[in-house]
PDB file of N, CA and C in Angstrom:
ATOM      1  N   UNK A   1     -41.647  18.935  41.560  1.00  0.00           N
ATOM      2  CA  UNK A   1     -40.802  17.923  42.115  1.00  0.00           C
ATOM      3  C   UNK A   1     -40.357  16.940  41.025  1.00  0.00           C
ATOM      4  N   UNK A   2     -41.198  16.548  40.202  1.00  0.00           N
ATOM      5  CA  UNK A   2     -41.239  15.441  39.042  1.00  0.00           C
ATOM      6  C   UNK A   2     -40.195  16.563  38.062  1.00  0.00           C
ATOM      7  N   UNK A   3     -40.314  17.755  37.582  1.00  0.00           N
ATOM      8  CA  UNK A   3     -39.289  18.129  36.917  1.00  0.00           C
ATOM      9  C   UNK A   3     -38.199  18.387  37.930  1.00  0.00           C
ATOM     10  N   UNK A   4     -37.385  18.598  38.733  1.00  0.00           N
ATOM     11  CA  UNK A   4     -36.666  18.648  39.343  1.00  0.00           C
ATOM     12  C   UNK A   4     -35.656  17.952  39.194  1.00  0.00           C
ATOM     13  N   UNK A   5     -36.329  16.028  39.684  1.00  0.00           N
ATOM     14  CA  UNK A   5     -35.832  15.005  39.483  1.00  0.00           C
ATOM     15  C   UNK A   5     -35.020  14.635  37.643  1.00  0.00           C
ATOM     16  N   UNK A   6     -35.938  14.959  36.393  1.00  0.00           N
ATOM     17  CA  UNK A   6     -35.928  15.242  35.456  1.00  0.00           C
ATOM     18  C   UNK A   6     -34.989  15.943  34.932  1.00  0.00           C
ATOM     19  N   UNK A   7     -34.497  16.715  35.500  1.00  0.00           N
ATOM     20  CA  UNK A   7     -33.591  18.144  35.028  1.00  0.00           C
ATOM     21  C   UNK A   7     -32.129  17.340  35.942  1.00  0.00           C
ATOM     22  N   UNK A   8     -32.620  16.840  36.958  1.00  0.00           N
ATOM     23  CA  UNK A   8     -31.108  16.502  37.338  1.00  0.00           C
ATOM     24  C   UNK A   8     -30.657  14.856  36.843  1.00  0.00           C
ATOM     25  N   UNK A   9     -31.274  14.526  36.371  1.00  0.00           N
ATOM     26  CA  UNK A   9     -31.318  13.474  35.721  1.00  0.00           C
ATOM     27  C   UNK A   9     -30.599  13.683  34.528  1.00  0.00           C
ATOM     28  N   UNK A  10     -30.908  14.818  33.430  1.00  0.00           N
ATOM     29  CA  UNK A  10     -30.456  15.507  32.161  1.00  0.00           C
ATOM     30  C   UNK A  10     -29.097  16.079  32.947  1.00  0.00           C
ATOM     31  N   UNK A  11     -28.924  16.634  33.576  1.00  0.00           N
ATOM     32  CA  UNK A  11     -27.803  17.020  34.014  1.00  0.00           C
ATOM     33  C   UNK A  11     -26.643  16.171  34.453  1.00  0.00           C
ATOM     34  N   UNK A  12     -27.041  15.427  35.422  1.00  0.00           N
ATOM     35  CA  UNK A  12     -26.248  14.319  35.182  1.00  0.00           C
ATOM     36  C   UNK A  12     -25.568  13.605  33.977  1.00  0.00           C
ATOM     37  N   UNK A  13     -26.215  13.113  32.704  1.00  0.00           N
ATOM     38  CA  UNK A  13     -26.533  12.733  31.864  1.00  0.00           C
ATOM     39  C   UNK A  13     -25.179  13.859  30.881  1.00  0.00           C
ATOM     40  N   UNK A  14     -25.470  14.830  30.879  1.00  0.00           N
ATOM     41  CA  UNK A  14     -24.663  15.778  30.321  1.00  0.00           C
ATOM     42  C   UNK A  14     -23.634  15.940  30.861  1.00  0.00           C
ATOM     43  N   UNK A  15     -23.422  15.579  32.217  1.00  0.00           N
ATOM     44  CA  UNK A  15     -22.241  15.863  33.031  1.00  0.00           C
ATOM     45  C   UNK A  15     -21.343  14.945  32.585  1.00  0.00           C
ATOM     46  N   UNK A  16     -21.783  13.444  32.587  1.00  0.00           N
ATOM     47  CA  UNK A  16     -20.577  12.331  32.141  1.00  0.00           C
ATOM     48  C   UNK A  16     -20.520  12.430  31.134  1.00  0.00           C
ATOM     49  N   UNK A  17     -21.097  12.804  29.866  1.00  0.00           N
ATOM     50  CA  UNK A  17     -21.087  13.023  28.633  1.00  0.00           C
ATOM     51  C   UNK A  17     -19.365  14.014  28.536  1.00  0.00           C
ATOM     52  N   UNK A  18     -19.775  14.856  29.110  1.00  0.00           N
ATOM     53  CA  UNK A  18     -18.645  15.873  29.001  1.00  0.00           C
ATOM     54  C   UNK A  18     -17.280  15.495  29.797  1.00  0.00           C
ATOM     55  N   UNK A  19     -17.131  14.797  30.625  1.00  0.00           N
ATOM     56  CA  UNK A  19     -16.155  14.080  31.166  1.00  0.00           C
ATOM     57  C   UNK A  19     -15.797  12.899  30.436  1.00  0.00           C
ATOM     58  N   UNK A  20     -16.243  12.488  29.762  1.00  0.00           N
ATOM     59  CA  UNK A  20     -15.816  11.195  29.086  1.00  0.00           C
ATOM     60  C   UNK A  20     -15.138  12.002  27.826  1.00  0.00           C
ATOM     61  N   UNK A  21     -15.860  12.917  27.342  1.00  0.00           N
ATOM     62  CA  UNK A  21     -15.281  13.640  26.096  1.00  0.00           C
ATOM     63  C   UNK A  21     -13.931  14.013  26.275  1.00  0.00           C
ATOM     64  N   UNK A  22     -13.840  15.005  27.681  1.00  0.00           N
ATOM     65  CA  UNK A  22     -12.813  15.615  28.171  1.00  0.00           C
ATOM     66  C   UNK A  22     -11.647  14.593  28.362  1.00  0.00           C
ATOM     67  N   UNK A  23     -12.045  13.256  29.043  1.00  0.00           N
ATOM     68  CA  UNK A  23     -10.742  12.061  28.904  1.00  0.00           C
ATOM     69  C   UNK A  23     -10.352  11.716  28.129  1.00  0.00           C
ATOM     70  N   UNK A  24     -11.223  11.293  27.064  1.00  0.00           N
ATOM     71  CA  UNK A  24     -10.433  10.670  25.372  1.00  0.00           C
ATOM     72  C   UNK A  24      -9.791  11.554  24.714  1.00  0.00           C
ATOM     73  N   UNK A  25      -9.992  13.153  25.219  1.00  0.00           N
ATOM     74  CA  UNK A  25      -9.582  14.074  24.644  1.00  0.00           C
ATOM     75  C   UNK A  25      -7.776  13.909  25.211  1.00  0.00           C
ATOM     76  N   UNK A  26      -7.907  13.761  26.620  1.00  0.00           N
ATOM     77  CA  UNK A  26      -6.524  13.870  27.225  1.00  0.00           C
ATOM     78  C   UNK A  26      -5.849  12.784  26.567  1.00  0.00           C
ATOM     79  N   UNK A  27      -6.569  11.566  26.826  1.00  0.00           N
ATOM     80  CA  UNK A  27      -5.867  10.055  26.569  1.00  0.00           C
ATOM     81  C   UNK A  27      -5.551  10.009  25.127  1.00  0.00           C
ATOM     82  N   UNK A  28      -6.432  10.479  24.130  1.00  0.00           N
ATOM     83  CA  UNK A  28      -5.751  10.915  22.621  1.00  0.00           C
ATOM     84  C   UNK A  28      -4.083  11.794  22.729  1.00  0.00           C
ATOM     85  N   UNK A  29      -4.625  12.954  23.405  1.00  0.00           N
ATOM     86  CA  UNK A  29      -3.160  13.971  23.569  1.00  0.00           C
ATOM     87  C   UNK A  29      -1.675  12.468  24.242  1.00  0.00           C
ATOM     88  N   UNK A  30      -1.848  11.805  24.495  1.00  0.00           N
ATOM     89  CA  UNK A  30      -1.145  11.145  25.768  1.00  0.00           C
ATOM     90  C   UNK A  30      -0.608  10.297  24.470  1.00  0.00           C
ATOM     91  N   UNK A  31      -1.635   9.780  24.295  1.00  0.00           N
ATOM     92  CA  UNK A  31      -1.271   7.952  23.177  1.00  0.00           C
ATOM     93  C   UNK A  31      -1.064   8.116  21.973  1.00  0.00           C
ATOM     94  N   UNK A  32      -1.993   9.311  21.408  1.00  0.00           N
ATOM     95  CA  UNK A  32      -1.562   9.397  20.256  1.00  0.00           C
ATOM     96  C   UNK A  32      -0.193   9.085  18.962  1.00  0.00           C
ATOM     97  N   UNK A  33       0.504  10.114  19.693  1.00  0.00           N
ATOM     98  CA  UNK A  33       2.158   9.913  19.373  1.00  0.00           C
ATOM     99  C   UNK A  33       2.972   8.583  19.161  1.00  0.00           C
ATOM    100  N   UNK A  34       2.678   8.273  20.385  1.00  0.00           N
ATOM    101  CA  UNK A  34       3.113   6.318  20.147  1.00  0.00           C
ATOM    102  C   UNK A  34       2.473   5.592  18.994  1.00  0.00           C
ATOM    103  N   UNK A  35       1.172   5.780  19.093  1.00  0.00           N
ATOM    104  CA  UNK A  35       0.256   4.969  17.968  1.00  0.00           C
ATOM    105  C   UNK A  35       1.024   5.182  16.809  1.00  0.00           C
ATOM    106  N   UNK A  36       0.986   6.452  16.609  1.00  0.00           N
ATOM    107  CA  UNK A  36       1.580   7.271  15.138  1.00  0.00           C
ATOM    108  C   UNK A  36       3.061   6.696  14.712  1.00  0.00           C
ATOM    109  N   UNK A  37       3.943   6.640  15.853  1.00  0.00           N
ATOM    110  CA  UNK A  37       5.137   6.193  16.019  1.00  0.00           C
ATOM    111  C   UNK A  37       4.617   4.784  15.739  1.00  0.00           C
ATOM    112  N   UNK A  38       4.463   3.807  16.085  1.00  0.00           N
ATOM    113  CA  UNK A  38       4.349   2.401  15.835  1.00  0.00           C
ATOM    114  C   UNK A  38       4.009   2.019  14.747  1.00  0.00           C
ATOM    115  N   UNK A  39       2.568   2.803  14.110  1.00  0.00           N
ATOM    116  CA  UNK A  39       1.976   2.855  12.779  1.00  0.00           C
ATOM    117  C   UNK A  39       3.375   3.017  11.726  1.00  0.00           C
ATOM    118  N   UNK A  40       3.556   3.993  11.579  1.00  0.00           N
ATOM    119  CA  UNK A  40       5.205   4.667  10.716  1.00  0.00           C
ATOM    120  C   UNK A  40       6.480   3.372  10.872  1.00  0.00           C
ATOM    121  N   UNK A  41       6.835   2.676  11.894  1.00  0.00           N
ATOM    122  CA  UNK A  41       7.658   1.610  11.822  1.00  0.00           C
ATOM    123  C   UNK A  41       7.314   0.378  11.579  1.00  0.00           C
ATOM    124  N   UNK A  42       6.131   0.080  11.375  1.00  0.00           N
ATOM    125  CA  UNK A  42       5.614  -0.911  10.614  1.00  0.00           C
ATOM    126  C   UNK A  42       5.242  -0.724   9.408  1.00  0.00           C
ATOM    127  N   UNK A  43       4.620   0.469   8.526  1.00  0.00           N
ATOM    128  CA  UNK A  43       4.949   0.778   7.310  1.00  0.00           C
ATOM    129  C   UNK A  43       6.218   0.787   6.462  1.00  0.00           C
ATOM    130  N   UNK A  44       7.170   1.525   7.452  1.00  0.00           N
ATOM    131  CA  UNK A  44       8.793   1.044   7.011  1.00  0.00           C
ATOM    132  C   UNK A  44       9.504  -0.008   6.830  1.00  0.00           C
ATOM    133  N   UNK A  45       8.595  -1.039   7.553  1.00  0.00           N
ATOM    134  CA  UNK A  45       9.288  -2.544   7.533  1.00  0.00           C
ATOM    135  C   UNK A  45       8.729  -3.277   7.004  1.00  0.00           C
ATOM    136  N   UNK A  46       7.355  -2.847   6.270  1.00  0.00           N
ATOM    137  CA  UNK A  46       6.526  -3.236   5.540  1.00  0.00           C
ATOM    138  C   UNK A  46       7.649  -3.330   3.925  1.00  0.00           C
ATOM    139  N   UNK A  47       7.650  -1.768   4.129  1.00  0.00           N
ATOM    140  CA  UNK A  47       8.218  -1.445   2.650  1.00  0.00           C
ATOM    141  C   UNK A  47       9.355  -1.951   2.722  1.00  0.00           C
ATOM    142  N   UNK A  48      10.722  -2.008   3.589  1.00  0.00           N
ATOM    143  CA  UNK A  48      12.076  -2.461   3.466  1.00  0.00           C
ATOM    144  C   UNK A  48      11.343  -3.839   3.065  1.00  0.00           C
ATOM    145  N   UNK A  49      10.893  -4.899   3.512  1.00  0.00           N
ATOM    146  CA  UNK A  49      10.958  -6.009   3.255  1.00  0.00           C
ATOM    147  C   UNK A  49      10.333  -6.145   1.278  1.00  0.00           C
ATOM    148  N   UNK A  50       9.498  -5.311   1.330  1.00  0.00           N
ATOM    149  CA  UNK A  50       8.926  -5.621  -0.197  1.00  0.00           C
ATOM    150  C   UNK A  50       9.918  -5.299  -1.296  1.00  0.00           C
ATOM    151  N   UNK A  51      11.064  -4.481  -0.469  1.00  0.00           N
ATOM    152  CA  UNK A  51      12.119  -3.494  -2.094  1.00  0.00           C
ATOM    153  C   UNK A  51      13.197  -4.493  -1.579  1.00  0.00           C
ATOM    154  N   UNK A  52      13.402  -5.658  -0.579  1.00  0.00           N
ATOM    155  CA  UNK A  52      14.232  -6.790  -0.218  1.00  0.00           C
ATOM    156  C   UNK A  52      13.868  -7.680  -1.528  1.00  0.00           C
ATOM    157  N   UNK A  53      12.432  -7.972  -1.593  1.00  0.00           N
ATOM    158  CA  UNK A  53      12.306  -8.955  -2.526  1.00  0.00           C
ATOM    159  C   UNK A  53      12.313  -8.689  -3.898  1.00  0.00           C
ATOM    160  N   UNK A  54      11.771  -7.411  -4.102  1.00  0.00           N
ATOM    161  CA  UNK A  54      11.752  -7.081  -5.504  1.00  0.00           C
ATOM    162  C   UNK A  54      13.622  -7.250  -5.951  1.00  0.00           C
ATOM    163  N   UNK A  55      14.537  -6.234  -5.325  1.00  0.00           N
ATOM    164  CA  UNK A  55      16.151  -6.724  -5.623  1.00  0.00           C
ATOM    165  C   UNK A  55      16.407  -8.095  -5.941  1.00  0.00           C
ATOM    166  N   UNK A  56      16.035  -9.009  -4.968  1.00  0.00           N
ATOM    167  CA  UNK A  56      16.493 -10.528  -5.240  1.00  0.00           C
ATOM    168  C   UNK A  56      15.643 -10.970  -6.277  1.00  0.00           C
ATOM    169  N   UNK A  57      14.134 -11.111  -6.522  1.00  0.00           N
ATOM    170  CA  UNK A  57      13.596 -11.686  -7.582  1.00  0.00           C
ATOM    171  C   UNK A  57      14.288 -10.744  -8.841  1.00  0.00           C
ATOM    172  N   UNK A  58      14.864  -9.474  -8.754  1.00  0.00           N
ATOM    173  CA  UNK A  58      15.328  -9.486 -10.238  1.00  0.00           C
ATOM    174  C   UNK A  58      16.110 -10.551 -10.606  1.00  0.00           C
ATOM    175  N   UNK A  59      17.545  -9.968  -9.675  1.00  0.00           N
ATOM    176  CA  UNK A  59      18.750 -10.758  -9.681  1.00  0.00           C
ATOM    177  C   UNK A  59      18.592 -12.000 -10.028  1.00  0.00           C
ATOM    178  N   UNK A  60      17.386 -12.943  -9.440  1.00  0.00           N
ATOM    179  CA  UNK A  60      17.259 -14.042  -9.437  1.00  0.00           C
ATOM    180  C   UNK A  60      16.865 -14.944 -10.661  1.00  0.00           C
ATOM    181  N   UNK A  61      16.344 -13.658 -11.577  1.00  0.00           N
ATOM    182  CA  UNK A  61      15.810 -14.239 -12.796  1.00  0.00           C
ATOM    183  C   UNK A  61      15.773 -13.646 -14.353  1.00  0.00           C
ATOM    184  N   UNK A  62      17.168 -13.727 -14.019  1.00  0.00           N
ATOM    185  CA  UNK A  62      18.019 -12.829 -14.927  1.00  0.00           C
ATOM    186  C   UNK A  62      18.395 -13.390 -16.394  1.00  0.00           C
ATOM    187  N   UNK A  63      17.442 -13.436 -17.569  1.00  0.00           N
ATOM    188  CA  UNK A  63      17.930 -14.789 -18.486  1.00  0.00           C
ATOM    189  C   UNK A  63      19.091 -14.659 -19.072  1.00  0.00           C
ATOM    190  N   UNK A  64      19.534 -16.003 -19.051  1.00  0.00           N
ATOM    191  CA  UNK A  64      20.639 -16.435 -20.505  1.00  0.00           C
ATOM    192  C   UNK A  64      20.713 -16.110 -21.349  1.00  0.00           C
ATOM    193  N   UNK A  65      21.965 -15.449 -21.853  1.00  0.00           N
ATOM    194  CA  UNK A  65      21.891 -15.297 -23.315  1.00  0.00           C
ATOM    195  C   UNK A  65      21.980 -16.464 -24.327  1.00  0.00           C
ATOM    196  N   UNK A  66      21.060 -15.924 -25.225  1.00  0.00           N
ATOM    197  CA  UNK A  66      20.863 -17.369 -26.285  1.00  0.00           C
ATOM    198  C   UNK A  66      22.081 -17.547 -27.544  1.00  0.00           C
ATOM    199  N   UNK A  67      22.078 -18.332 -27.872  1.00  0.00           N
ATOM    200  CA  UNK A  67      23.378 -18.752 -28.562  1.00  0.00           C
ATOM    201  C   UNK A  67      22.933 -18.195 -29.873  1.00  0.00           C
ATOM    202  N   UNK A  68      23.912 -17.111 -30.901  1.00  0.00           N
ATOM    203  CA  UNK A  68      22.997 -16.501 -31.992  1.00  0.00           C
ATOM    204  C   UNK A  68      23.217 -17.813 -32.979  1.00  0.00           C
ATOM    205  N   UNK A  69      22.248 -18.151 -33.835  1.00  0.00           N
ATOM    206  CA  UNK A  69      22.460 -18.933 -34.648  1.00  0.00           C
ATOM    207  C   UNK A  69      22.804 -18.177 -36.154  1.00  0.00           C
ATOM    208  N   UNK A  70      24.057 -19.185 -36.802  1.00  0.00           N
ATOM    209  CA  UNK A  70      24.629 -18.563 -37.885  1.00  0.00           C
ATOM    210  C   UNK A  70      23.575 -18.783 -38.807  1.00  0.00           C
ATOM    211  N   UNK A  71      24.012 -17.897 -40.160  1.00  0.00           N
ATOM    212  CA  UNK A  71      23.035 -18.273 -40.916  1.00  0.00           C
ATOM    213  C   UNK A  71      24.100 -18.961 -42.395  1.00  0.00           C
ATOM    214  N   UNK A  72      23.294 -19.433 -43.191  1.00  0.00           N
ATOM    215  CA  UNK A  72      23.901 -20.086 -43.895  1.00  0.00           C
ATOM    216  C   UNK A  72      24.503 -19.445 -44.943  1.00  0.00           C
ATOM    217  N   UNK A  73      25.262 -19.202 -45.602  1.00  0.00           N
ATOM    218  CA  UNK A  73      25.956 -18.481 -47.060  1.00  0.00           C
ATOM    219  C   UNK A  73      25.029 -19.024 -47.951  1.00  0.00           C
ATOM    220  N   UNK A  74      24.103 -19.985 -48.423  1.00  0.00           N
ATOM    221  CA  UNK A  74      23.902 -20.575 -49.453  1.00  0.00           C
ATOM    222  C   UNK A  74      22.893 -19.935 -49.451  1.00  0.00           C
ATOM    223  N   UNK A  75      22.628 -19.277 -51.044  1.00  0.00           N
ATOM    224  CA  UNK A  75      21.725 -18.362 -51.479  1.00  0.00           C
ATOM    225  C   UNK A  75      20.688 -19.350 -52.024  1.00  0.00           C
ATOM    226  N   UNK A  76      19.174 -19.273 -52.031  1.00  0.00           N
ATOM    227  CA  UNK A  76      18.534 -20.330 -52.163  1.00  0.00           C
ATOM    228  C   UNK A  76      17.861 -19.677 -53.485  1.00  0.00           C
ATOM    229  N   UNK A  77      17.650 -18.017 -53.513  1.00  0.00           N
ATOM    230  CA  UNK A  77      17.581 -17.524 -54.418  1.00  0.00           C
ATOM    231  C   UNK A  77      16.940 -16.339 -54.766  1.00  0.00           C
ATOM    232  N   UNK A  78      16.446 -15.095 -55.683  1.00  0.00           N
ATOM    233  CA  UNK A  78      15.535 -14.076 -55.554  1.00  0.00           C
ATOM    234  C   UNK A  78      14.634 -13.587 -54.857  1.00  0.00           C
ATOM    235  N   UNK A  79      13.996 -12.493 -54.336  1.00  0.00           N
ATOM    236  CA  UNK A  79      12.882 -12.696 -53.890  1.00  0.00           C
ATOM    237  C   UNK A  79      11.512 -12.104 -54.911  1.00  0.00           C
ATOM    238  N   UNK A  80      11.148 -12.428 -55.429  1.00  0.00           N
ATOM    239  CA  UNK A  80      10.212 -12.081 -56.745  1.00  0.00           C
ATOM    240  C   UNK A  80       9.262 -11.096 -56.413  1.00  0.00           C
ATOM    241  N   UNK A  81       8.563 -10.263 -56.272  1.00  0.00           N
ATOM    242  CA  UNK A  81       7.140  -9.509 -56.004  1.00  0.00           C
ATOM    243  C   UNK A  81       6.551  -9.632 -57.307  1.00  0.00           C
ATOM    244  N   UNK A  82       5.387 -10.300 -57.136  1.00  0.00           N
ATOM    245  CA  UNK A  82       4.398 -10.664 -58.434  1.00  0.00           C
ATOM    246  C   UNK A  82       3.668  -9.332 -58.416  1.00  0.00           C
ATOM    247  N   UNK A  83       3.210  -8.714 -59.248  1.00  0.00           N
ATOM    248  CA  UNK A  83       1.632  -7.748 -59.409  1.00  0.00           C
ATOM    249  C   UNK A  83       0.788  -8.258 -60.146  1.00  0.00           C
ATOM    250  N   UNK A  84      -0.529  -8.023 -59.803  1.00  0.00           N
ATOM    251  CA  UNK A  84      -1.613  -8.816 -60.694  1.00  0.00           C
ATOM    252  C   UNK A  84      -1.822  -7.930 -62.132  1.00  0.00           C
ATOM    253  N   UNK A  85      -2.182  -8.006 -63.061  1.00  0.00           N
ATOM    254  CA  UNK A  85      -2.278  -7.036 -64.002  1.00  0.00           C
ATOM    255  C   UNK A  85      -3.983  -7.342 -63.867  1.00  0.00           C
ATOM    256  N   UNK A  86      -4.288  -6.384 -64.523  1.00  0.00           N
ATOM    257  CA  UNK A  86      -5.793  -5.877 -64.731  1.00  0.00           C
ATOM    258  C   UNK A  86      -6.534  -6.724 -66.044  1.00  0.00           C
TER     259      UNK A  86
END
């Protein structure tokens, strides 16, 4: 009698086990897709917005050209290379 109770107890036990499996299994098949779908359009708008800013911070900071400075005609004079002798 005491195993009886025991065994249907385990059975039970195994029974919702396998029904709960069997639902997340369906409710995965069901939701999945959307999730996946939602995930993917927020990555995309992730990225459009980051290649938004990278374009403008180039544009935005684009330097001046510097004014070349002349140089002078006036020869100041040789340039010598000394060697040490031994």
């Amino acid at each position: 009698m005491l195993l009886l109770s025991a065994l249907d107890g385990f059975f039970k036990t195994v029974l919702i086990i396998v029904l709960v499996y069997v639902a997340l299994r369906f409710l995965a098949k069901l939701l999945l897709p959307y999730l996946m779908r939602y995930i993917a359009m927020k990555a995309g708008q992730k990225m459009e917005t980051a290649f938004k800013g990278f374009g403008g911070f180039q544009d935005q900071n684009t330097p001046e050209p510097q004014p070349v400075e002349k140089k002078s005609k006036n020869v100041v004079g040789e340039y010598i290379d000394f060697e040490e002798i031994d």
